[in-house]
N, C-alpha and C. Protein backbone atom coordinates (compact mmCIF):
# COMPACT_ATOMS: atom_id res chain seq x y z
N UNK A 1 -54.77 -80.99 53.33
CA UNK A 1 -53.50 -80.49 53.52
C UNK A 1 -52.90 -80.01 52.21
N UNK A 2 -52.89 -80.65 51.60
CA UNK A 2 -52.62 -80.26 49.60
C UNK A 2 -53.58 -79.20 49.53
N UNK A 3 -54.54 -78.82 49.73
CA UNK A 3 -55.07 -77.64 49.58
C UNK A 3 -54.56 -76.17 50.40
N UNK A 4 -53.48 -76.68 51.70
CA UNK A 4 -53.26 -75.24 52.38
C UNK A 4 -51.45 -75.10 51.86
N UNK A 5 -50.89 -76.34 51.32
CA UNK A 5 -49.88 -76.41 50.81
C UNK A 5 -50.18 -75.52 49.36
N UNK A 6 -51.06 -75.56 48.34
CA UNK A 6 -51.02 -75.03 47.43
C UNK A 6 -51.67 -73.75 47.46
N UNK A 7 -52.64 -73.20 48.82
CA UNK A 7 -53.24 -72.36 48.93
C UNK A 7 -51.68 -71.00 49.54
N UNK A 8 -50.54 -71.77 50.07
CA UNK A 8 -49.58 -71.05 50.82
C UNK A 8 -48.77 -70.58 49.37
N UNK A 9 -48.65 -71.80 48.37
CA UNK A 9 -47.84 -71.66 46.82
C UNK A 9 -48.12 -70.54 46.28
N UNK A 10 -49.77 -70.52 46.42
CA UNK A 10 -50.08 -68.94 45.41
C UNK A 10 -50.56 -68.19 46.48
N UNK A 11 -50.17 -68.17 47.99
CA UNK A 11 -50.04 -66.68 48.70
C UNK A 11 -48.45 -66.42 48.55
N UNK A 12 -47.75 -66.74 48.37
CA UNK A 12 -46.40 -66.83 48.35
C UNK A 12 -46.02 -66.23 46.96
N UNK A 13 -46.94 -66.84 45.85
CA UNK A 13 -46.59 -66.17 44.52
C UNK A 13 -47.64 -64.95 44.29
N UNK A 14 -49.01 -64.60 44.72
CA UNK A 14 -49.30 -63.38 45.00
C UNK A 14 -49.07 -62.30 45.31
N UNK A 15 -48.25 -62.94 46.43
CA UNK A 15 -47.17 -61.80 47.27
C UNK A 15 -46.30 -60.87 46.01
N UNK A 16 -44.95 -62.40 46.02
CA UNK A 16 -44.02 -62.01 44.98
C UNK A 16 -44.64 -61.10 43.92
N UNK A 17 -45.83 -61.85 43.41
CA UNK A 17 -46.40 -61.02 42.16
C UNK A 17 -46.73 -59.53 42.66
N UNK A 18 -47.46 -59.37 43.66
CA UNK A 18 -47.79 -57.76 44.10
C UNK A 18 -46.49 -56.96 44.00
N UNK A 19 -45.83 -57.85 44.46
CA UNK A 19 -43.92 -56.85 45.42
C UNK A 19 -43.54 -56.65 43.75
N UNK A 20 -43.61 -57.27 42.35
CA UNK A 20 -43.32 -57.19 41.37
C UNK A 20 -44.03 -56.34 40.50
N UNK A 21 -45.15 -56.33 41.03
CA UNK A 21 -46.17 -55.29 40.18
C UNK A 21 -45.85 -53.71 40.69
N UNK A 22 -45.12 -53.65 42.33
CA UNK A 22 -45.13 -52.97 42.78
C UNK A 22 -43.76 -52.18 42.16
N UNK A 23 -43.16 -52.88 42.10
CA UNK A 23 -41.76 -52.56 41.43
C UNK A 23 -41.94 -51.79 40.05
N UNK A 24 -42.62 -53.09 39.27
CA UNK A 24 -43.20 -52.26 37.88
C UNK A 24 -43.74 -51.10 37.69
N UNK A 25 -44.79 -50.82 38.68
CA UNK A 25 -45.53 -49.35 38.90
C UNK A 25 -44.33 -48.36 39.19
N UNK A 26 -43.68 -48.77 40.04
CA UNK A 26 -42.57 -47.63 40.49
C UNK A 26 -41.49 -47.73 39.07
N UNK A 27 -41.58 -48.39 38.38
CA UNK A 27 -40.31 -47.96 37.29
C UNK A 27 -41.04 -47.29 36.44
N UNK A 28 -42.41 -48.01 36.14
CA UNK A 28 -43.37 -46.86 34.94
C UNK A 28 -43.51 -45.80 35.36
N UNK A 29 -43.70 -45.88 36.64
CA UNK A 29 -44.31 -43.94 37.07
C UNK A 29 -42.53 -43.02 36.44
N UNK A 30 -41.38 -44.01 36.96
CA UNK A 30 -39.63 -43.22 36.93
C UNK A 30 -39.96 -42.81 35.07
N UNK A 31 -40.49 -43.85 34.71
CA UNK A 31 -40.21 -43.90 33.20
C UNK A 31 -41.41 -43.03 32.48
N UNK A 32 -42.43 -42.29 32.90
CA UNK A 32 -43.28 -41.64 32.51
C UNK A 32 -42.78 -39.91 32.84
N UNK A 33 -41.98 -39.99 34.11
CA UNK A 33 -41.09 -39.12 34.51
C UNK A 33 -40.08 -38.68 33.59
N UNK A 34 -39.68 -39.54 33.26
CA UNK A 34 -38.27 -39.77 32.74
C UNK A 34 -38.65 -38.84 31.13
N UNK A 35 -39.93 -39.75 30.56
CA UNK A 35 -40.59 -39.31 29.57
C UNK A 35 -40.74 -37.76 29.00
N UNK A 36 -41.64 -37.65 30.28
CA UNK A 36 -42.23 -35.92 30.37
C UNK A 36 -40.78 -35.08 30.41
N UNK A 37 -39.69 -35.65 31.09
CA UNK A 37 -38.29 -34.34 31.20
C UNK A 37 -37.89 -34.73 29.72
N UNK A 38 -37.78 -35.89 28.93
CA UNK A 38 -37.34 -36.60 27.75
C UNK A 38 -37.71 -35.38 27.07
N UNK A 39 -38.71 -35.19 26.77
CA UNK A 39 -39.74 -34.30 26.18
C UNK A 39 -39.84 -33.33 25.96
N UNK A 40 -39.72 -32.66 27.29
CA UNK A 40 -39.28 -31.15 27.83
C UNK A 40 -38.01 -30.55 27.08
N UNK A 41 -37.13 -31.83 27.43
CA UNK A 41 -35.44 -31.28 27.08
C UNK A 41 -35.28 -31.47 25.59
N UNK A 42 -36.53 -32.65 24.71
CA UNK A 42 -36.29 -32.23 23.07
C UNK A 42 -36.67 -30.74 22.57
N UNK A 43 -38.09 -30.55 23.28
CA UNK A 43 -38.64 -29.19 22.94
C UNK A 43 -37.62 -27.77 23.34
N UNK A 44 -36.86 -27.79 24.54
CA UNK A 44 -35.99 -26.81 24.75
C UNK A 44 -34.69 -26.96 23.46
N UNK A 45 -34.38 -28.54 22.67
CA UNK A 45 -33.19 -28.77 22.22
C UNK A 45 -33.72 -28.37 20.81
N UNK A 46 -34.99 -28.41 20.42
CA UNK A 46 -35.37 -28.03 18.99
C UNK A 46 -35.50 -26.60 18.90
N UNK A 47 -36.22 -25.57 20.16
CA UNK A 47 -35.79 -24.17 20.41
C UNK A 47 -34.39 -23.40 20.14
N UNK A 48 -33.88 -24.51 20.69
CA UNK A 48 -32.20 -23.89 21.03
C UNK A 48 -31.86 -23.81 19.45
N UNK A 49 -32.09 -25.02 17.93
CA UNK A 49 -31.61 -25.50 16.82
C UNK A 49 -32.68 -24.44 16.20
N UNK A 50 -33.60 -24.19 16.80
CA UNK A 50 -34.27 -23.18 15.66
C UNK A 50 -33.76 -21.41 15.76
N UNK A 51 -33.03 -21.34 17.01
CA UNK A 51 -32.82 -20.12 17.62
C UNK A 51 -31.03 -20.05 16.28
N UNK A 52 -30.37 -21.09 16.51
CA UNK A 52 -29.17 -21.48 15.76
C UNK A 52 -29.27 -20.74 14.37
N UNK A 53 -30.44 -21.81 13.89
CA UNK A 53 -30.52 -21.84 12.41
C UNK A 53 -30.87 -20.14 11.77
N UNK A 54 -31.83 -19.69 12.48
CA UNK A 54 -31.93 -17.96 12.62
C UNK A 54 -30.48 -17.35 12.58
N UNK A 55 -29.84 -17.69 14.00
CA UNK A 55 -28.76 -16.72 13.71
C UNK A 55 -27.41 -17.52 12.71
N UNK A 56 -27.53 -18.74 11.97
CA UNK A 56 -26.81 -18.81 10.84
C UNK A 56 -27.45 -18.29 9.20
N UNK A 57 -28.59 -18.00 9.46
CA UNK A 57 -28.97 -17.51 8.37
C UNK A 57 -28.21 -15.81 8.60
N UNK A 58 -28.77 -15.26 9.60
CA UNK A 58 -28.23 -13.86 9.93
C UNK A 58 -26.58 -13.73 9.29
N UNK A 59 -26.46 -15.07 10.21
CA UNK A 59 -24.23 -14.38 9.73
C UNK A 59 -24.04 -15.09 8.08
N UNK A 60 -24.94 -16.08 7.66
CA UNK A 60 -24.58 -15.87 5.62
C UNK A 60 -25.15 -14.64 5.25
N UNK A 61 -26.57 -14.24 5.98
CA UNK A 61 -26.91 -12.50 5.01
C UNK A 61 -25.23 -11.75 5.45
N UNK A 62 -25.27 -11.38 6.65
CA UNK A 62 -24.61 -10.69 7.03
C UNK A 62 -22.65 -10.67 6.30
N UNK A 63 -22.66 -12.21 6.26
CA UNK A 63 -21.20 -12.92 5.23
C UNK A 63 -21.40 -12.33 4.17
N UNK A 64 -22.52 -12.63 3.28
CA UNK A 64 -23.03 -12.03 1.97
C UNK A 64 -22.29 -10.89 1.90
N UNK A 65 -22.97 -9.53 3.11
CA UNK A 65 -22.89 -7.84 2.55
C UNK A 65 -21.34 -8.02 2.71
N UNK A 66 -20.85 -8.39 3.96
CA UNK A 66 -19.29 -8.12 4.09
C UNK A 66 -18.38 -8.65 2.21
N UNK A 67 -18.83 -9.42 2.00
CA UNK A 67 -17.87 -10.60 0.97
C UNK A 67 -18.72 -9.95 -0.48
N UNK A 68 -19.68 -8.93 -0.45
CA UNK A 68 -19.96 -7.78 -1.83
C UNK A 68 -19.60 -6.57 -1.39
N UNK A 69 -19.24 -6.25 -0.30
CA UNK A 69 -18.69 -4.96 -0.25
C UNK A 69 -17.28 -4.94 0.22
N UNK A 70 -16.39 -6.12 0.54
CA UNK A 70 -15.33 -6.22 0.07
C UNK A 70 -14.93 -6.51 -1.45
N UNK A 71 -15.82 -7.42 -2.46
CA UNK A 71 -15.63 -7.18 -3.96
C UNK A 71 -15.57 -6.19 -4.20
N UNK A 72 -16.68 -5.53 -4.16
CA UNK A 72 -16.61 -3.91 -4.50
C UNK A 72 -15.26 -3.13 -3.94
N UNK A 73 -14.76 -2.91 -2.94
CA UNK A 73 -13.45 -2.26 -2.61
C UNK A 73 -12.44 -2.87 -3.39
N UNK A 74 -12.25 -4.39 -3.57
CA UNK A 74 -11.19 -5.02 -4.35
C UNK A 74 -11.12 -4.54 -5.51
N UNK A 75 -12.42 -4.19 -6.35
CA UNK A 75 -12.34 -3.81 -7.72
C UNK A 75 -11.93 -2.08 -7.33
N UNK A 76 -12.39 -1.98 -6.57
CA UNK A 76 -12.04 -0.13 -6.35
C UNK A 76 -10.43 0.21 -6.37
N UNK A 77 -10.16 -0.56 -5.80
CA UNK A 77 -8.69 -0.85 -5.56
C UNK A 77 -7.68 -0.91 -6.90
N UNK A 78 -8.16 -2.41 -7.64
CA UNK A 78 -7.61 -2.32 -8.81
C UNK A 78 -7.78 -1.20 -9.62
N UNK A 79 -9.03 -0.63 -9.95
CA UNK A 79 -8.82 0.51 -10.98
C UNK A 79 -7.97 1.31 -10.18
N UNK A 80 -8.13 1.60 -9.16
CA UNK A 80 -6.95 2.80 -8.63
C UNK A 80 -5.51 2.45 -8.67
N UNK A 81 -5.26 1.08 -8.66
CA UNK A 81 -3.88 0.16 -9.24
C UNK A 81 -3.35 0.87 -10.55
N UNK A 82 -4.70 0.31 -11.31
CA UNK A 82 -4.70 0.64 -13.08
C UNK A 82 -4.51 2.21 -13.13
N UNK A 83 -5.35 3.01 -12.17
CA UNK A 83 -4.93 4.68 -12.90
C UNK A 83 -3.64 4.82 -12.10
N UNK A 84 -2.88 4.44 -11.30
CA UNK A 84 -1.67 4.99 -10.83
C UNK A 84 -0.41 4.18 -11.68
N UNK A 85 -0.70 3.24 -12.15
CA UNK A 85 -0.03 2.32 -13.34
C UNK A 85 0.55 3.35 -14.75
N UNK A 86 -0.74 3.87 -14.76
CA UNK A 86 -1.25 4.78 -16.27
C UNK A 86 -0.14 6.15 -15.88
N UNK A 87 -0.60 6.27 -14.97
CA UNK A 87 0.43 7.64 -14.57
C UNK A 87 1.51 7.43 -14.45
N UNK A 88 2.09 6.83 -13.55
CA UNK A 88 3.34 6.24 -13.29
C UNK A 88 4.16 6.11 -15.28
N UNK A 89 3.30 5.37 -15.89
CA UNK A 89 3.60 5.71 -17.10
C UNK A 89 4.12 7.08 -18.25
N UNK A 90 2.75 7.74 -17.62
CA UNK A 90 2.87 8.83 -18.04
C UNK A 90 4.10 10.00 -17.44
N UNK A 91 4.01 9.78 -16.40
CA UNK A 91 5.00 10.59 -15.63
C UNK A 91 6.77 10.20 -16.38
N UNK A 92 6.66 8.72 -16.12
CA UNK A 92 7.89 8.28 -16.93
C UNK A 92 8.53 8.86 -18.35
N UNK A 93 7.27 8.89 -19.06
CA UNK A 93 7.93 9.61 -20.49
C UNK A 93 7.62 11.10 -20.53
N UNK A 94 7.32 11.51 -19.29
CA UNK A 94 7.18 13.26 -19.48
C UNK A 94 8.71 13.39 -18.66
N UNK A 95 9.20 12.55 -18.08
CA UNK A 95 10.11 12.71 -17.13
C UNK A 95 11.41 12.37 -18.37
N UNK A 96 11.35 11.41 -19.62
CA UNK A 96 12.47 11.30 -20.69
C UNK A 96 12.49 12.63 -21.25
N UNK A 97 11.15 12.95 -21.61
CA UNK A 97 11.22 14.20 -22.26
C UNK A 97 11.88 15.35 -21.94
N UNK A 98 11.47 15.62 -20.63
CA UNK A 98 12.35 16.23 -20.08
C UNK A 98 14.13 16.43 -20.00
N UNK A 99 14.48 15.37 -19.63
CA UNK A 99 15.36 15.13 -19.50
C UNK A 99 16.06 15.04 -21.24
N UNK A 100 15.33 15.08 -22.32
CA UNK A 100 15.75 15.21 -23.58
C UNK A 100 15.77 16.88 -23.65
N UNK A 101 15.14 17.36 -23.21
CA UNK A 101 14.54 19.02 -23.38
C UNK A 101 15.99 19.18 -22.64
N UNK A 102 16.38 19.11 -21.37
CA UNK A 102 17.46 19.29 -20.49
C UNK A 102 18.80 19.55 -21.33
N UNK A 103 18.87 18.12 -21.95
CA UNK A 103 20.41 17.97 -22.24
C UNK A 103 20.37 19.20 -23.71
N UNK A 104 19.07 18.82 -24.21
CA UNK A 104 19.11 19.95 -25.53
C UNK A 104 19.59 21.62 -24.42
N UNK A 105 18.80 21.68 -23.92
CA UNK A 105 19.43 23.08 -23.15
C UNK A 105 20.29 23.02 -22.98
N UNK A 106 21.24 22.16 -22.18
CA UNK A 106 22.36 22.52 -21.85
C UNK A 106 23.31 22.49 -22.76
N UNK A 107 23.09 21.70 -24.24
CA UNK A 107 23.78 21.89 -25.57
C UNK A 107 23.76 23.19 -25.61
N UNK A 108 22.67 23.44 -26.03
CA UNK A 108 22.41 25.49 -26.36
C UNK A 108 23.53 26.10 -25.74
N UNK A 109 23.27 26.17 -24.49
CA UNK A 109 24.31 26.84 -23.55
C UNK A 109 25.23 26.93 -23.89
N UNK A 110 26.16 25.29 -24.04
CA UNK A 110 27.38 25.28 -24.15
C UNK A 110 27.60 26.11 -25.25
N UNK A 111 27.12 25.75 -26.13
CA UNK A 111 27.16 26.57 -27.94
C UNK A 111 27.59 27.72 -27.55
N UNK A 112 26.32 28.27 -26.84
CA UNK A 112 25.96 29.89 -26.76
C UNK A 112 27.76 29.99 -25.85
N UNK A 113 27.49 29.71 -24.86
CA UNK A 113 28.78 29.72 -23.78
C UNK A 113 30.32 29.95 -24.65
N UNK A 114 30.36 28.51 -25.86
CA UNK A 114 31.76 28.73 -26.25
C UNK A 114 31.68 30.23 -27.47
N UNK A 115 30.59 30.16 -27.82
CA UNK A 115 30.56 31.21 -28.86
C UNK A 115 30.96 32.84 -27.99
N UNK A 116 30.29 33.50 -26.97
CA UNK A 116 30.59 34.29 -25.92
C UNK A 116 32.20 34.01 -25.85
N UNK A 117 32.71 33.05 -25.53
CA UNK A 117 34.49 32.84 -25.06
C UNK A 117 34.62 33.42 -26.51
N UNK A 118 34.38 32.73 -27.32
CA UNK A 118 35.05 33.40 -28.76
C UNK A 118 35.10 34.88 -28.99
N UNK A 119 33.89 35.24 -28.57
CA UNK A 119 33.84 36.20 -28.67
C UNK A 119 34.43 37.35 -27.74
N UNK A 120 34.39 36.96 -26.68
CA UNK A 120 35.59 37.80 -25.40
C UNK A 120 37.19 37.54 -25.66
N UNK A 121 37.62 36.16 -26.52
CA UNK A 121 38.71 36.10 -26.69
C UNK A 121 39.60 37.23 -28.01
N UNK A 122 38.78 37.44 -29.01
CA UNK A 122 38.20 38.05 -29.70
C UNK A 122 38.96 39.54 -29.55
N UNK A 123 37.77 40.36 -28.42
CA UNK A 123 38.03 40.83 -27.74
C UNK A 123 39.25 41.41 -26.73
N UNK A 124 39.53 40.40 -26.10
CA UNK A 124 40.43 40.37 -25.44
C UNK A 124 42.10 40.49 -26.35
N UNK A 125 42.13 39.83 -27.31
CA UNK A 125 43.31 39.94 -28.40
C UNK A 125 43.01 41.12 -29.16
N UNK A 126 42.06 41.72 -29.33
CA UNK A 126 42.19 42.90 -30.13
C UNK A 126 42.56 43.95 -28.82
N UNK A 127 42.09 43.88 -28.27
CA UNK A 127 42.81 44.91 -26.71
C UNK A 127 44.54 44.79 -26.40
N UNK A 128 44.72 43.60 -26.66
CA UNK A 128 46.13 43.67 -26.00
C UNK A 128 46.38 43.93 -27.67
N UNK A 129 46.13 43.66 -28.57
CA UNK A 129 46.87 44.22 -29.67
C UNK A 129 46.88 45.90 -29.93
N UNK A 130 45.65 46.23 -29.63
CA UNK A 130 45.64 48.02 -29.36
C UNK A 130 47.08 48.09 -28.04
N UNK A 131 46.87 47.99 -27.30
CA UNK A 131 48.06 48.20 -26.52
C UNK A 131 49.70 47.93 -26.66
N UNK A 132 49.48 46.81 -27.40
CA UNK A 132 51.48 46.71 -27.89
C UNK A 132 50.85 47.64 -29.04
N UNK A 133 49.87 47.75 -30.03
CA UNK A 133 49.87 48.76 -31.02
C UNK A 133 50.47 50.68 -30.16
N UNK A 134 50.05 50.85 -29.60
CA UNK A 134 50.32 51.83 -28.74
C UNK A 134 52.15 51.93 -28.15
N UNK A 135 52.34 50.75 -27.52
CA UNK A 135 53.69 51.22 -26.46
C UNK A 135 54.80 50.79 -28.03
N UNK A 136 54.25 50.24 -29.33
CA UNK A 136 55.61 49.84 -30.02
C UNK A 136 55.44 51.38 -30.77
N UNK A 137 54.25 52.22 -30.91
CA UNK A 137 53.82 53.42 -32.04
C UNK A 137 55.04 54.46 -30.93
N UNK A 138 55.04 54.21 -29.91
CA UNK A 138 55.98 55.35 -29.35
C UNK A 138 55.47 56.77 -29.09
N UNK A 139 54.41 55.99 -27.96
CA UNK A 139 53.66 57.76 -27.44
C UNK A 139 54.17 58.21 -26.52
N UNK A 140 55.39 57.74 -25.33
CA UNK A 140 56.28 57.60 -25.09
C UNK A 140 55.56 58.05 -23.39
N UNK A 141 55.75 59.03 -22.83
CA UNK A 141 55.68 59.54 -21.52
C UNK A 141 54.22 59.23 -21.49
N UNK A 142 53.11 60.07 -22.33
CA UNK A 142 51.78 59.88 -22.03
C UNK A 142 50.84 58.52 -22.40
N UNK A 143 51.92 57.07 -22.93
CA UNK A 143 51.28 56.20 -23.17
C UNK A 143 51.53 55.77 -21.88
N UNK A 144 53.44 55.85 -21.72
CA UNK A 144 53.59 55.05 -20.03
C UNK A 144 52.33 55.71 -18.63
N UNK A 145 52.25 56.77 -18.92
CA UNK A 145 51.55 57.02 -17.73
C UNK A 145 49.91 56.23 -17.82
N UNK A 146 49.68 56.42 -19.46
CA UNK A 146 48.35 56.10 -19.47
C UNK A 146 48.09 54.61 -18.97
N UNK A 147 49.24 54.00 -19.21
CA UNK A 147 49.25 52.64 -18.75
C UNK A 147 49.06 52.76 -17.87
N UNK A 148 50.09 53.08 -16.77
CA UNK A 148 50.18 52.82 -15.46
C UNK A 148 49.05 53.35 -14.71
N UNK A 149 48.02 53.95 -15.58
CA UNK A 149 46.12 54.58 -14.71
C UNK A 149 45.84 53.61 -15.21
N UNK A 150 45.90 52.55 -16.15
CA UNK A 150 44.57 51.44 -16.36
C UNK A 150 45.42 50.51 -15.87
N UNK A 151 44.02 49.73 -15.76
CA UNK A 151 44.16 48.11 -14.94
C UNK A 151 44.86 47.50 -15.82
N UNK A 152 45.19 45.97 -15.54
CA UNK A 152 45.57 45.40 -16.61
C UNK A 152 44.20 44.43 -16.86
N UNK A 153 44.38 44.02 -18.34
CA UNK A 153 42.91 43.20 -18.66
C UNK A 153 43.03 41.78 -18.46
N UNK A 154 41.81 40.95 -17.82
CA UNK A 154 41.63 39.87 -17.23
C UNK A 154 40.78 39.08 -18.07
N UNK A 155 41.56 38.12 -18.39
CA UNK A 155 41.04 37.26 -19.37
C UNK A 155 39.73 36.34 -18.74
N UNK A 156 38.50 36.63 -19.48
CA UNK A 156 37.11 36.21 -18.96
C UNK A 156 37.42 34.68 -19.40
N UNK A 157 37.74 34.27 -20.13
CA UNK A 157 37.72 32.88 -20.51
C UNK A 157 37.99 31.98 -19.40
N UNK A 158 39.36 32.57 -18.87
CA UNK A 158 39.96 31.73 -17.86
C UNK A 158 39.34 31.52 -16.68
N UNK A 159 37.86 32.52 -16.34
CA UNK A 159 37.43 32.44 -15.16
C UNK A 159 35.91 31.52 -15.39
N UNK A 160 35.38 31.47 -17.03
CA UNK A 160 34.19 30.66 -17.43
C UNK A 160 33.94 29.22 -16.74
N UNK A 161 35.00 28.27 -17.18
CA UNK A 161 34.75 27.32 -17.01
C UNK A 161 34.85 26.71 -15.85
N UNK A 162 35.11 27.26 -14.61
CA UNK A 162 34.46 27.09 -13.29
C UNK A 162 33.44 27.85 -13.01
N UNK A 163 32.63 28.33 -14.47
CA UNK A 163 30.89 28.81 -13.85
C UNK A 163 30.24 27.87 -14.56
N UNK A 164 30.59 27.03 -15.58
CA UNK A 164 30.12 26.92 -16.25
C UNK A 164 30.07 25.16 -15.71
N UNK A 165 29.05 24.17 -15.27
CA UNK A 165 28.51 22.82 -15.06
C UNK A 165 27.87 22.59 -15.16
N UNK A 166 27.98 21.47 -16.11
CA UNK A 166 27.20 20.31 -16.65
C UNK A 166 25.97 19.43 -15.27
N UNK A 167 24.91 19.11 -15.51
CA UNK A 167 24.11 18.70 -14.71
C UNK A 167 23.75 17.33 -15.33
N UNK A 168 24.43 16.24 -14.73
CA UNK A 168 23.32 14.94 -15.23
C UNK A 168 22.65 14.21 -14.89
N UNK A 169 21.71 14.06 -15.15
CA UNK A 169 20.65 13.18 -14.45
C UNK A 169 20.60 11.98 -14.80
N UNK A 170 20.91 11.58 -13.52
CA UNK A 170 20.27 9.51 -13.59
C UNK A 170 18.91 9.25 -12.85
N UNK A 171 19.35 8.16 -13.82
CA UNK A 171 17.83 7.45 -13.28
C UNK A 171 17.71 6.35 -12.78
């Protein structure tokens, strides 16, 4: 009887043991599964990091040309800064000069201008002195008439200095 009692112990733990081995087989086969996709999905994930690393090399070349051919325009830039600087300069003291050349002209002028009045005033007083020289000499009928055919004379002076303006320039 101890022999079908212990013969039932290890059909009982045979069993268990098979139903456990059976279990085991079915998790190794999940886990050999599991493995092979494990596997699969590093090789697609090291593809994907090598496909990456390609196109980050691409965008530093590509960073590179942009970030030397924006230096290059930056420096293009500045010298064109520097020659419009230079001019801007230059323009400035051709523009004093000028404006020194200017006022010297319009000195001249005036000169020239008051010297002309002097000289029409001049003029103008030796005319009206011929004429009282005339009506006081007593030419009598043929001075009055001669008068009364000429104009009377119009003093140029008085009409100059509303032709005559000053221009000044600011800056």
């Amino acid at each position: 009887m101890i022999s079908y009692l212990a013969d039932g112990i290890l059909m009982i733990a045979l069993i268990v043991t098979s139903v456990w081995v059976m279990k085991m087989n079915n998790r190794l086969q999940k886990l050999r599964d599991n493995h092979f996709e494990f596997r699969r999905v590093m090789e697609q994930t090291n593809q994907a990091l090598e496909g990456i690393e390609v196109s980050i090399d691409e965008i530093n070349v590509r960073g590179q040309q942009v970030l030397n051919a924006l230096g290059r325009r930056i420096d293009e830039a500045r010298d064109i800064v520097t020659d419009i600087d230079k001019m801007t300069r230059e323009v400035r003291g051709q523009q004093k000069e000028l404006r020194l050349e200017m006022v010297a002209f319009q000195e001249a002028i005036g000169k020239e201008c008051n010297n002309q009045i002097g000289i029409l005033k001049k003029i103008s007083e030796a005319a009206n002195e011929a004429v009282r020289k005339e009506a006081s000499t007593g030419q009598g009928a043929s001075a009055a008439g001669a008068s009364a055919e000429r104009p009377p004379f119009y003093r140029i002076e008085d009409q100059l200095p509303s032709m005559l303006r000053r221009v000044n320039l600011k800056s």
